[in-house]
C-alpha atoms as a PDB file:
ATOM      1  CA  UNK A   1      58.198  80.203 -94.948  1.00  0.00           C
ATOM      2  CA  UNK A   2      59.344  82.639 -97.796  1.00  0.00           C
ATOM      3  CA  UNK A   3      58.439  82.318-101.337  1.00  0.00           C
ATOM      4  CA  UNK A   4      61.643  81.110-102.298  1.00  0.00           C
ATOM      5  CA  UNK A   5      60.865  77.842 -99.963  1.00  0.00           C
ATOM      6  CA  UNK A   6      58.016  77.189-101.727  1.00  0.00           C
ATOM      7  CA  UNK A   7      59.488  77.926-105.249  1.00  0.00           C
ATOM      8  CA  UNK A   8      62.101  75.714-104.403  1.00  0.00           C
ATOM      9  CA  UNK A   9      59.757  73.112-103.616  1.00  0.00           C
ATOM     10  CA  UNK A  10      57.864  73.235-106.966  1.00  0.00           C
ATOM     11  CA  UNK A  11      60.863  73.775-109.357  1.00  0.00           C
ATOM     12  CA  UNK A  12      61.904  70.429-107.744  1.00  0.00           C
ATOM     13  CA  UNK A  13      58.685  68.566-109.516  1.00  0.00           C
ATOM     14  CA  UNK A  14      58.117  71.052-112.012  1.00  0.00           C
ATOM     15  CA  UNK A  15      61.074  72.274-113.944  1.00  0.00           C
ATOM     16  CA  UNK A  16      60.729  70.751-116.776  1.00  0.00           C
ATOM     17  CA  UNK A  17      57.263  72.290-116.595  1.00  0.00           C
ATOM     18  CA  UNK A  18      58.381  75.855-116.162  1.00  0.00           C
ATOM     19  CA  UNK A  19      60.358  75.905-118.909  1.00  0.00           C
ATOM     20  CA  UNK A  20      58.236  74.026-121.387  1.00  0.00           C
ATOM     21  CA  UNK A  21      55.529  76.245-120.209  1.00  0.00           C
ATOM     22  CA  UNK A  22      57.690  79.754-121.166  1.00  0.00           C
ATOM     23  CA  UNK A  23      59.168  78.504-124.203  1.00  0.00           C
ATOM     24  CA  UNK A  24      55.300  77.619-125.340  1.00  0.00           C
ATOM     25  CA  UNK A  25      53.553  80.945-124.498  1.00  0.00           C
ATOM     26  CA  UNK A  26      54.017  82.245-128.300  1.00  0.00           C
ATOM     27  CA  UNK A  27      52.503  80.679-130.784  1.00  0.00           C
ATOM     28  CA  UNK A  28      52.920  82.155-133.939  1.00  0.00           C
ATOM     29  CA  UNK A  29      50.095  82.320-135.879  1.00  0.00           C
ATOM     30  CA  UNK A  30      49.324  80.074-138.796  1.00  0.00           C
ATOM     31  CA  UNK A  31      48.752  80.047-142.886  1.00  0.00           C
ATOM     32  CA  UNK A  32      44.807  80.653-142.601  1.00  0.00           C
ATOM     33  CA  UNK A  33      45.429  83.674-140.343  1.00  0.00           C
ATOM     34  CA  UNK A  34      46.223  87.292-141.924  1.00  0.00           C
ATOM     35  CA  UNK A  35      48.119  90.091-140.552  1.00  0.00           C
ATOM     36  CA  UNK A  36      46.465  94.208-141.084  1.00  0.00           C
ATOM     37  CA  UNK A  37      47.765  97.019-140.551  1.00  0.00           C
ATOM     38  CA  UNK A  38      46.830 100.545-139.603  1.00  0.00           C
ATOM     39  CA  UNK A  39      48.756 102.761-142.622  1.00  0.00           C
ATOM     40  CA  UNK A  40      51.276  99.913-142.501  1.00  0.00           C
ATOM     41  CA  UNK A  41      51.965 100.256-138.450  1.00  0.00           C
ATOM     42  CA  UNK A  42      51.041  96.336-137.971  1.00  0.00           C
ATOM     43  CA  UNK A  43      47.625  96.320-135.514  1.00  0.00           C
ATOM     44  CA  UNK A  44      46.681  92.576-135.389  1.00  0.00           C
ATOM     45  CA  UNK A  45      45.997  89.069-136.921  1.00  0.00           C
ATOM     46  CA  UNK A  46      42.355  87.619-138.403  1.00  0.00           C
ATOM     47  CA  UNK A  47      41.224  85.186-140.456  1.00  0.00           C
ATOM     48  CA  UNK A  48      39.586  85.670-143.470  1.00  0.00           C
ATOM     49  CA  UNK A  49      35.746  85.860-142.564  1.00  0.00           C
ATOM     50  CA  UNK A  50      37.049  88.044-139.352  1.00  0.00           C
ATOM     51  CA  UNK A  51      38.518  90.610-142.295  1.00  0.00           C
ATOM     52  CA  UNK A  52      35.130  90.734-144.150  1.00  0.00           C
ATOM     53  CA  UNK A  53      33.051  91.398-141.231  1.00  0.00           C
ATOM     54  CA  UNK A  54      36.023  94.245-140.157  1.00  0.00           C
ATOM     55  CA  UNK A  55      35.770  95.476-143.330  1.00  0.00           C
ATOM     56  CA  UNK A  56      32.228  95.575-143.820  1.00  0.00           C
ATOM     57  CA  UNK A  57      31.947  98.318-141.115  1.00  0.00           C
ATOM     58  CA  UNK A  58      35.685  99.568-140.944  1.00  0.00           C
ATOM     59  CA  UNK A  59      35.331 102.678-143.489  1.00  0.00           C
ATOM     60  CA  UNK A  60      39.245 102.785-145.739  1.00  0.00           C
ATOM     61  CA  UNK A  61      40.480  98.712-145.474  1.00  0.00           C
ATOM     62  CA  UNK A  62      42.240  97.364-148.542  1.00  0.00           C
ATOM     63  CA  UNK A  63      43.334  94.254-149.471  1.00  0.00           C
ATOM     64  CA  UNK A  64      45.948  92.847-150.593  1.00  0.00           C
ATOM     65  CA  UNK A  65      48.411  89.635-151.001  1.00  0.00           C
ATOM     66  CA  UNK A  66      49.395  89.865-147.738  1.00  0.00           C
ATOM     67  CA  UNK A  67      46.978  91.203-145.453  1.00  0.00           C
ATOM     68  CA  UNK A  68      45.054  94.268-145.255  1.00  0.00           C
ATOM     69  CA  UNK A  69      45.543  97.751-144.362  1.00  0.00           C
ATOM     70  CA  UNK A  70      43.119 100.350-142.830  1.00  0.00           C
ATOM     71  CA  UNK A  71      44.304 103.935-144.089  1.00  0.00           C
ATOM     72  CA  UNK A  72      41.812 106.069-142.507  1.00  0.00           C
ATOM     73  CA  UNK A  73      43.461 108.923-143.772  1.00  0.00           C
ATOM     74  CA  UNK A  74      44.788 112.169-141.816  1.00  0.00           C
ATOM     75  CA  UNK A  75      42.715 112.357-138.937  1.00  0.00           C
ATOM     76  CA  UNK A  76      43.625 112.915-135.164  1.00  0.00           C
ATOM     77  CA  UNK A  77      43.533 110.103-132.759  1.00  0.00           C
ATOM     78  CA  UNK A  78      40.480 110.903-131.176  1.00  0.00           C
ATOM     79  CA  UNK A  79      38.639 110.604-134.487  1.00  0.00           C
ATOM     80  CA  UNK A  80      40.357 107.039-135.384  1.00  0.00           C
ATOM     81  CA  UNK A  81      39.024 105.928-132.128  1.00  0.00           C
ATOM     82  CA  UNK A  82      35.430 107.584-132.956  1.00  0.00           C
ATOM     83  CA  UNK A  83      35.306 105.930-136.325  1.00  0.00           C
ATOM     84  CA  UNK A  84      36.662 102.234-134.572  1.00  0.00           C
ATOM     85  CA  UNK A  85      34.223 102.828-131.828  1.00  0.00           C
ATOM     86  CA  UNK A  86      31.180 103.231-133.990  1.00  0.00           C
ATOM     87  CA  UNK A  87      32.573 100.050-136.350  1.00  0.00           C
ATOM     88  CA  UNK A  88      32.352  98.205-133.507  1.00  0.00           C
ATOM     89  CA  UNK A  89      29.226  98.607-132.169  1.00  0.00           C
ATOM     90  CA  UNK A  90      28.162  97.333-136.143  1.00  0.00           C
ATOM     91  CA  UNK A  91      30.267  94.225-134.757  1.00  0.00           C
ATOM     92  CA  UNK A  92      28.837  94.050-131.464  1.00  0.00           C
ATOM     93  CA  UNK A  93      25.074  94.368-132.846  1.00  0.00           C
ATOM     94  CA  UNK A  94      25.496  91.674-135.730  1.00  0.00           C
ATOM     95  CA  UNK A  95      26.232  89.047-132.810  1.00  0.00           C
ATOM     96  CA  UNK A  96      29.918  88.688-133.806  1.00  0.00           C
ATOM     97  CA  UNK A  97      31.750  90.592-130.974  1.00  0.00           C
ATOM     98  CA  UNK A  98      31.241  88.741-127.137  1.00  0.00           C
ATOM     99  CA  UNK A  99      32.154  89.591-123.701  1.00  0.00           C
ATOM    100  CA  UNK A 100      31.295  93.010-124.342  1.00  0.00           C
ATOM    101  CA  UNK A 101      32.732  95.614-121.092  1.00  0.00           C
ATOM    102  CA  UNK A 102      32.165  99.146-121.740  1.00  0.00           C
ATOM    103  CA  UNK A 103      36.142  99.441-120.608  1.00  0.00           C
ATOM    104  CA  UNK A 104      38.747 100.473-122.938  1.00  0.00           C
ATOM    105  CA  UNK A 105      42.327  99.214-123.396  1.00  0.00           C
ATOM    106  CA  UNK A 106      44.996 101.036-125.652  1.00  0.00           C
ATOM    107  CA  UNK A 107      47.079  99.599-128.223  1.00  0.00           C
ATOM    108  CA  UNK A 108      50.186 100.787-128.757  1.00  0.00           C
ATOM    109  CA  UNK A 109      52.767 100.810-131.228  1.00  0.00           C
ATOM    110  CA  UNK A 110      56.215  99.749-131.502  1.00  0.00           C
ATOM    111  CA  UNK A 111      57.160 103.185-129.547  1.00  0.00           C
ATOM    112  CA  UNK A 112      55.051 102.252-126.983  1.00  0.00           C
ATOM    113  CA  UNK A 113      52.516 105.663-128.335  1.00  0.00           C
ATOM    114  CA  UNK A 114      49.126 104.623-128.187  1.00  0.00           C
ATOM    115  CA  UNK A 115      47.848 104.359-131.721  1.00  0.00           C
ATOM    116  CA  UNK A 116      44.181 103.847-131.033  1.00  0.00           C
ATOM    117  CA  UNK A 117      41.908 102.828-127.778  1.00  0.00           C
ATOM    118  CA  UNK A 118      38.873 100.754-128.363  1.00  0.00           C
ATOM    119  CA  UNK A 119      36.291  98.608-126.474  1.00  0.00           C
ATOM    120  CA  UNK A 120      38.719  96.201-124.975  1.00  0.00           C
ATOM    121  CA  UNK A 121      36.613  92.971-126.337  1.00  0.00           C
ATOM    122  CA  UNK A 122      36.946  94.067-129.674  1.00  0.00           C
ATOM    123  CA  UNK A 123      40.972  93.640-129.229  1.00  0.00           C
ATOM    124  CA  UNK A 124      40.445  89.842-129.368  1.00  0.00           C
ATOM    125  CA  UNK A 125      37.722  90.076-131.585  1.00  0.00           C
ATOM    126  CA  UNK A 126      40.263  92.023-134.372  1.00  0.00           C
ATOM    127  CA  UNK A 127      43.640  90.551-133.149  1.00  0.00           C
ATOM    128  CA  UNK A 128      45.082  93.528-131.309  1.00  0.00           C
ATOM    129  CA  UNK A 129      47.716  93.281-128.986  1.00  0.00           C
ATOM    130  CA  UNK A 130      46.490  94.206-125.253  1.00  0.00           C
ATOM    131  CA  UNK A 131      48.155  94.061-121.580  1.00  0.00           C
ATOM    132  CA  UNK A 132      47.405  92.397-118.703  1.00  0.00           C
ATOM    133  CA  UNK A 133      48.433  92.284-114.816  1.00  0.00           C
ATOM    134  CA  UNK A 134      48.509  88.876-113.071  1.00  0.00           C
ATOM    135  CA  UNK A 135      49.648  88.480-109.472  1.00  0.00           C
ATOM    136  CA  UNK A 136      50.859  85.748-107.660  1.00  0.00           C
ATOM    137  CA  UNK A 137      49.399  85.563-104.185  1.00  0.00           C
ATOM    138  CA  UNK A 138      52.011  83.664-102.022  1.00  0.00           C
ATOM    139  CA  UNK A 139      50.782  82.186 -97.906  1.00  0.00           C
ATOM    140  CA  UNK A 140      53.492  82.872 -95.595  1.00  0.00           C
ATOM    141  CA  UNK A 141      52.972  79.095 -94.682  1.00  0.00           C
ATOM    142  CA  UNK A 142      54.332  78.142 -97.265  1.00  0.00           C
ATOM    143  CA  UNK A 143      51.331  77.627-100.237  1.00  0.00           C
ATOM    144  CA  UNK A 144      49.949  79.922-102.787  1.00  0.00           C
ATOM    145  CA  UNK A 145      46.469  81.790-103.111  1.00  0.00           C
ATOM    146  CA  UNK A 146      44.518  80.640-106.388  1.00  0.00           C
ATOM    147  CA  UNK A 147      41.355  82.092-107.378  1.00  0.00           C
ATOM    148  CA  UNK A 148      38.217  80.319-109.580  1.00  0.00           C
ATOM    149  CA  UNK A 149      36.871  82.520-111.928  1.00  0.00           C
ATOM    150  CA  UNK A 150      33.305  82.668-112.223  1.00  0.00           C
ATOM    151  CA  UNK A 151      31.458  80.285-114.579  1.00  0.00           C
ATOM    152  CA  UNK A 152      29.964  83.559-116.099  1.00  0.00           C
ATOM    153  CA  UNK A 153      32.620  84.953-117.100  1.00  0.00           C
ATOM    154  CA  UNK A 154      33.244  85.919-121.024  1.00  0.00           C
ATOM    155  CA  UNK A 155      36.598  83.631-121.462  1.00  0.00           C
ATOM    156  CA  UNK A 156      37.813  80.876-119.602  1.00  0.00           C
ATOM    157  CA  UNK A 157      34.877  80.490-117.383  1.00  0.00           C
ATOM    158  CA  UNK A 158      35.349  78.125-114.028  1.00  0.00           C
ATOM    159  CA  UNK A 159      38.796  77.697-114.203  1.00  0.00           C
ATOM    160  CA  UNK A 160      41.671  78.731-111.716  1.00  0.00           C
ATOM    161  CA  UNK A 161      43.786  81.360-112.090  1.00  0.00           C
ATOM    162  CA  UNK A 162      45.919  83.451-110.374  1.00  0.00           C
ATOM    163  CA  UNK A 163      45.511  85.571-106.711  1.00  0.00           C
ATOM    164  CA  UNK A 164      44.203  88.316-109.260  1.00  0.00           C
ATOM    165  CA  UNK A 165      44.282  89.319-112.688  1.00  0.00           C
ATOM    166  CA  UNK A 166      42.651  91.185-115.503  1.00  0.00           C
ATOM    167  CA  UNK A 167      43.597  93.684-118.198  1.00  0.00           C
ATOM    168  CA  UNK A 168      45.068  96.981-118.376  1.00  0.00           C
ATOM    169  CA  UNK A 169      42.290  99.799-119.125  1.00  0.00           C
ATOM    170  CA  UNK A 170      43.431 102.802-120.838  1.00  0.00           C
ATOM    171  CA  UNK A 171      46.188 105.240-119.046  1.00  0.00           C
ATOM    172  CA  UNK A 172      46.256 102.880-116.104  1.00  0.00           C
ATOM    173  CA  UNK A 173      49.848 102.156-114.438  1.00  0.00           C
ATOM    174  CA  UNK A 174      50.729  98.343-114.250  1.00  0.00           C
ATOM    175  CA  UNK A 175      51.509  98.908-110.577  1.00  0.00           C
ATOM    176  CA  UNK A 176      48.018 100.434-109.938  1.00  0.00           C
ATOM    177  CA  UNK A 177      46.194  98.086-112.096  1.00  0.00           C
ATOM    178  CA  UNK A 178      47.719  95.289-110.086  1.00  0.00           C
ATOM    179  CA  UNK A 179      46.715  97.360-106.906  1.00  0.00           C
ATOM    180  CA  UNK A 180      43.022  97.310-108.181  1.00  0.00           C
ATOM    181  CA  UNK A 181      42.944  93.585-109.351  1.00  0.00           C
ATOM    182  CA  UNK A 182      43.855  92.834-105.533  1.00  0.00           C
ATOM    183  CA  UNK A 183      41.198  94.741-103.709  1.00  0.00           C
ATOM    184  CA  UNK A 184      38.524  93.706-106.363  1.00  0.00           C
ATOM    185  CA  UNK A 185      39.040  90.616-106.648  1.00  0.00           C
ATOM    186  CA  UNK A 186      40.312  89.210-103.861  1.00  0.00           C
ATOM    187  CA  UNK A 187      39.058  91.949-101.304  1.00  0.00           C
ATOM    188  CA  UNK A 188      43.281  92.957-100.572  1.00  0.00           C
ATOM    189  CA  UNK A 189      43.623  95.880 -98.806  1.00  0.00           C
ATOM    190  CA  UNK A 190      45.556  98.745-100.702  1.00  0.00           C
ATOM    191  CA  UNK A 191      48.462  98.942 -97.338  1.00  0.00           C
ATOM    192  CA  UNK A 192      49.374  95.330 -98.211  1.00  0.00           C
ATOM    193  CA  UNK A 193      48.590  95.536-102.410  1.00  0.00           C
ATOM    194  CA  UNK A 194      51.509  97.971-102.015  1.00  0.00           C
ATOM    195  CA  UNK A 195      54.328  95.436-101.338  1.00  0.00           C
ATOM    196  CA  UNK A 196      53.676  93.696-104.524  1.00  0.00           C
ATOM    197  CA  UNK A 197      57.042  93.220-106.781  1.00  0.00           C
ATOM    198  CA  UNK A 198      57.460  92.770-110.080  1.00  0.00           C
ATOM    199  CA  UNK A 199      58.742  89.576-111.752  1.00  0.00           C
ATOM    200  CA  UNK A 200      59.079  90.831-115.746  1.00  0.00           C
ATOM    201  CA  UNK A 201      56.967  90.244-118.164  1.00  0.00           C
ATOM    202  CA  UNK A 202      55.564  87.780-120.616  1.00  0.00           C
ATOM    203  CA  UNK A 203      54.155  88.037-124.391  1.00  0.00           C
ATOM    204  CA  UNK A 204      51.579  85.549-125.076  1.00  0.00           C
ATOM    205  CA  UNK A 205      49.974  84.723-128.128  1.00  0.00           C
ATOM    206  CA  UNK A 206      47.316  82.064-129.425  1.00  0.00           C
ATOM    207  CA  UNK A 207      43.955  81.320-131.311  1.00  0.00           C
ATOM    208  CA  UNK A 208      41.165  81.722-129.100  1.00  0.00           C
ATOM    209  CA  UNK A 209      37.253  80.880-129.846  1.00  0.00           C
ATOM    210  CA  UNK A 210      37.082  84.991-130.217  1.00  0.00           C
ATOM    211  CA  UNK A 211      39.942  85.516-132.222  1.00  0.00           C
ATOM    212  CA  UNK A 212      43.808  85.926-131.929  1.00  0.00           C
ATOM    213  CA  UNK A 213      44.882  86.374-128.324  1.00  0.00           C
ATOM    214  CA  UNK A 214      48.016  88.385-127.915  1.00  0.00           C
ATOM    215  CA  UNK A 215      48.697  89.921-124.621  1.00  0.00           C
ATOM    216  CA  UNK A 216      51.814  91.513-122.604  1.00  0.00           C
ATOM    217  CA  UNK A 217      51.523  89.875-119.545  1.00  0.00           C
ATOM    218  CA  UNK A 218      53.250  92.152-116.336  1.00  0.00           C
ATOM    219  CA  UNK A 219      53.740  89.531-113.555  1.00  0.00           C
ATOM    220  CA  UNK A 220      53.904  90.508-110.120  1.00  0.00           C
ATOM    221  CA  UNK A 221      54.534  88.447-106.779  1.00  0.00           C
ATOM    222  CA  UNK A 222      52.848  89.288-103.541  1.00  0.00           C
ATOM    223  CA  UNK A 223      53.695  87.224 -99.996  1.00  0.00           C
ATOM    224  CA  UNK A 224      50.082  86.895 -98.135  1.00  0.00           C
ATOM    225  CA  UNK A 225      50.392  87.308 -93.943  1.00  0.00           C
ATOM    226  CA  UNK A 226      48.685  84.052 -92.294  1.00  0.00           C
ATOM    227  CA  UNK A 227      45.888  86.559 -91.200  1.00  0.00           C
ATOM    228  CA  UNK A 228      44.458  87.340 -94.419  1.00  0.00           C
ATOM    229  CA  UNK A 229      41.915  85.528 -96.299  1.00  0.00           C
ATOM    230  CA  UNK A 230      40.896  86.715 -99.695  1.00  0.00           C
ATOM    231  CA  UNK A 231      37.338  87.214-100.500  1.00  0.00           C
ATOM    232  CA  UNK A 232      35.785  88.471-103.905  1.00  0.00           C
ATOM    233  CA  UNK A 233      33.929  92.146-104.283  1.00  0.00           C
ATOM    234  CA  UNK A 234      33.209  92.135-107.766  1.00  0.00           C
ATOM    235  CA  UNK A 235      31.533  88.961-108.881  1.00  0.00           C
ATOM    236  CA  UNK A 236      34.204  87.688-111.127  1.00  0.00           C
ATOM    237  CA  UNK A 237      35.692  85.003-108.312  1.00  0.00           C
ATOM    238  CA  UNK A 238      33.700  81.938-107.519  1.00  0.00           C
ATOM    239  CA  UNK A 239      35.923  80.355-104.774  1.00  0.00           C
ATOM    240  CA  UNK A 240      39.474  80.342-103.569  1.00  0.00           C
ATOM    241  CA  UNK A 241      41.953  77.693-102.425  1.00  0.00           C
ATOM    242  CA  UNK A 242      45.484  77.652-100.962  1.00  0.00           C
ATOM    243  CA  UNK A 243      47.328  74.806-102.042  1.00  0.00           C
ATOM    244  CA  UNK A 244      50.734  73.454-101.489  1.00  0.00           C
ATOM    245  CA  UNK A 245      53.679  72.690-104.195  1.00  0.00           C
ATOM    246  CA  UNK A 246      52.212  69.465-104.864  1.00  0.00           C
ATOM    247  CA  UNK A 247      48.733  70.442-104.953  1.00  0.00           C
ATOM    248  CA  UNK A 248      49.596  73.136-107.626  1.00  0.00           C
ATOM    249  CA  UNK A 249      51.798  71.120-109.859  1.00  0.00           C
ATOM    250  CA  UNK A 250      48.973  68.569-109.958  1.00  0.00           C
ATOM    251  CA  UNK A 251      46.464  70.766-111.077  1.00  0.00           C
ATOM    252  CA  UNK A 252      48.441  72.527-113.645  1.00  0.00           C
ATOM    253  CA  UNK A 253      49.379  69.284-115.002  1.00  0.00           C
ATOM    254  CA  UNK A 254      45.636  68.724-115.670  1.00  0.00           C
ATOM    255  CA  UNK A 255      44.936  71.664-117.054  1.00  0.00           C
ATOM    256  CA  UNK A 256      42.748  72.954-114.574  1.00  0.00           C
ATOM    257  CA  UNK A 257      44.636  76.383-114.918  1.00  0.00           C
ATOM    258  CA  UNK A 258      44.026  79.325-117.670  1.00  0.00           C
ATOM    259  CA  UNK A 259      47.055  79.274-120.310  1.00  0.00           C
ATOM    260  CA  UNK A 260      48.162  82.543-118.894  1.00  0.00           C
ATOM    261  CA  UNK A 261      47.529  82.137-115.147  1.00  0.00           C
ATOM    262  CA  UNK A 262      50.291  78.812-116.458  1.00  0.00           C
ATOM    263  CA  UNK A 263      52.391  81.336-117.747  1.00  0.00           C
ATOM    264  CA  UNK A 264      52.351  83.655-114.975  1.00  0.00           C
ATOM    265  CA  UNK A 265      52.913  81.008-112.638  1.00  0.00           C
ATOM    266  CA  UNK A 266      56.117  79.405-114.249  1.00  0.00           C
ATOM    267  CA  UNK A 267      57.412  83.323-114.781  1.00  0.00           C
ATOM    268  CA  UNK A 268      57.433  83.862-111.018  1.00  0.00           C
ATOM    269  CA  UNK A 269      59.698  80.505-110.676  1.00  0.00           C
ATOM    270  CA  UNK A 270      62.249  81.485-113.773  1.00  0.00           C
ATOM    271  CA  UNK A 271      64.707  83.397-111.475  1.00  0.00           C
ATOM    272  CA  UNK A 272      65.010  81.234-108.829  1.00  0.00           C
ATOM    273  CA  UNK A 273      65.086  78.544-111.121  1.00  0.00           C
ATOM    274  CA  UNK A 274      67.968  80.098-113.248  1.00  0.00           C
ATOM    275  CA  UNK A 275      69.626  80.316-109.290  1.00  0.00           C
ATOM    276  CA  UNK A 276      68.982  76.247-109.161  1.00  0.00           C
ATOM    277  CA  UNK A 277      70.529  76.102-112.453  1.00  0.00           C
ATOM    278  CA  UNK A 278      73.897  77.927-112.163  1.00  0.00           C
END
C-alpha cells in the first residue's frame, strides 16, 4: 500500500484537522512578551523577568519602549558566541536554563548568515529561532511508524511523536540531520535513511514552560519495507507503535501527540490533500 493510500484514508476523517492544525502552528506572541534584538537584527522574544536575568549576565543590553537590544559592539562572530557562551553558563548555574546538551544550534538571520551559535537549550530559554528535522515513517502495509519519547526527556516527556526527530546542530545539512535522527533513534539503516523526501517546511511558534518556542520545522516522508522494525540506540525512544488511519487520528485528537510531531504530521497530508481538493 503506498503512502498516498493511507493519506487518503486519514484526510477522509481528518481534514478538517489538517488544516486547523497548519493554520494554528504560529502563534504570535502576546502583550507580556518582548521582542530584542542583536544591534537591531531581531534575535528572539522574552518576558520581562527572562530580560533581567539575560541582562544580568549579557554584557551591552539596553532597554527600551519596545524591547531590548544587545550591541556588543564590533567584535567577530567567534567572540559574540564566546561572550553568549560564557552568559549562559551564568544562566545555566543560577538554575534558570534546563535541558542542558552540550550541542550547539545556529541562528541565523534574515539572509540565512548565521549571526551567532549557542548552547542549543539556551535558544528556548532566550527566544531564538532554531530548526528542526521531523520524519514521517510510513509501513508499506499501509500504517505509520510513531515513536514515544522517553519520560526523561527535557520537553515533552512520554508523548508520541514522529518516526524521528530532533534539532539541527550547527553546520549540519537537513538531509543528513534527518539521516542521523533515523539511525539514532529508530536504529534505520543509512541505505534506506537515503530515500527519505522532503515535504516543505513549517514555522512554528508558541509559549513553552522554558520560554518562546520558535522553530523551522523541515518535514520529510520516508515509506518503511514490511521487514524493518525500528528500535532505539540512543535512549531518547521509550516504545514504538504502528498504527492505522484510524488509530492515528484518534490519538491526535486526544492530544497524545507533541504540537510539532501534529504539525509535521498534517504537513505530510497538505499536498495530497490540496489533490482531494481541486
Amino acid at each position: 500500500m503506498s503512502i498516498q493510500i493511507f493519506q487518503q484514508q486519514f484526510i477522509n476523517m481528518g481534514r478538517e484537522w489538517i488544516e486547523q492544525t497548519l493554520k494554528g502552528a504560529v502563534h504570535a506572541p502576546t502583550a507580556d512578551w518582548m521582542q530584542w534584538t542583536l544591534d537591531d537584527q531581531p534575535m528572539g522574544w522574552v518576558q520581562s523577568e527572562r530580560a533581567q536575568q539575560i541582562a544580568q549576565f549579557l554584557p551591552h543590553c539596553t532597554f527600551n519602549s519596545k524591547g531590548w537590544n544587545w550591541s556588543p559592539g564590533t567584535i567577530d562572530k567567534e567572540q559574540r558566541n564566546l561572550m553568549f557562551a560564557q552568559a549562559g553558563l551564568q544562566w545555566k548555574t543560577q538554575g534558570w536554563v534546563h535541558g542542558w546538551r552540550d550541542e550547539s544550534f545556529d541562528l541565523l538571520d534574515q539572509n540565512n548568515t548565521c549571526i551567532l551559535s549557542a548552547e542549543r537549550s539556551l535558544f528556548q530559554f532566550a527566544g531564538m529561532p532554531s530548526q528542526a528535522v521531523h520524519i514521517n515513517g510510513y509501513h508499506v502495509n499501509g500504517k505509520m511508524w510513531c515513536a514515544r519519547r522517553s519520560p526523561n526527556k527535557a520537553t515533552h516527556p512520554h508523548m508520541w511523536d514522529n518516526l524521528s526527530a530532533g534539532g539541527l546542530p550547527t553546520g549540519e545539512d537537513i538531509f543528513d540531520a534527518a539521516a542521523r535522527e533515523l539511525g539514532e533513534e529508530a536504529g534505520i539503516e543509512v541505505g534506506l535513511a537515503q530515500n527519505i523526501f522532503l515535504c516543505g517546511s513549517v514555522l512554528t511558534s508558541r509559549a513553552e514552560a522554558n520560554g518562546w518556542h520558535q522553530e523551522l520545522l523541515w518535514i520529510f516522508d520516508l515509506l518503511i519495507p514490511a521487514n524493518i522494525k525500528p528500535h532505539n540506540t540512543d535512549g531518547e525512544v521509550c516504545e514504538f507503535a504502528c498504527l492505522n488511519a484510524n488509530d492515528l487520528y484518534k490519538q491526535l485528537q486526544s492530544g497524545e501527540f507533541t504540537p510539532d510531531a501534529m504539525v509535521a504530521i498534517a504537513k505530510s497530508h497538505e499536498k495530497q490533500l490540496h489533490k482531494k481538493n481541486k
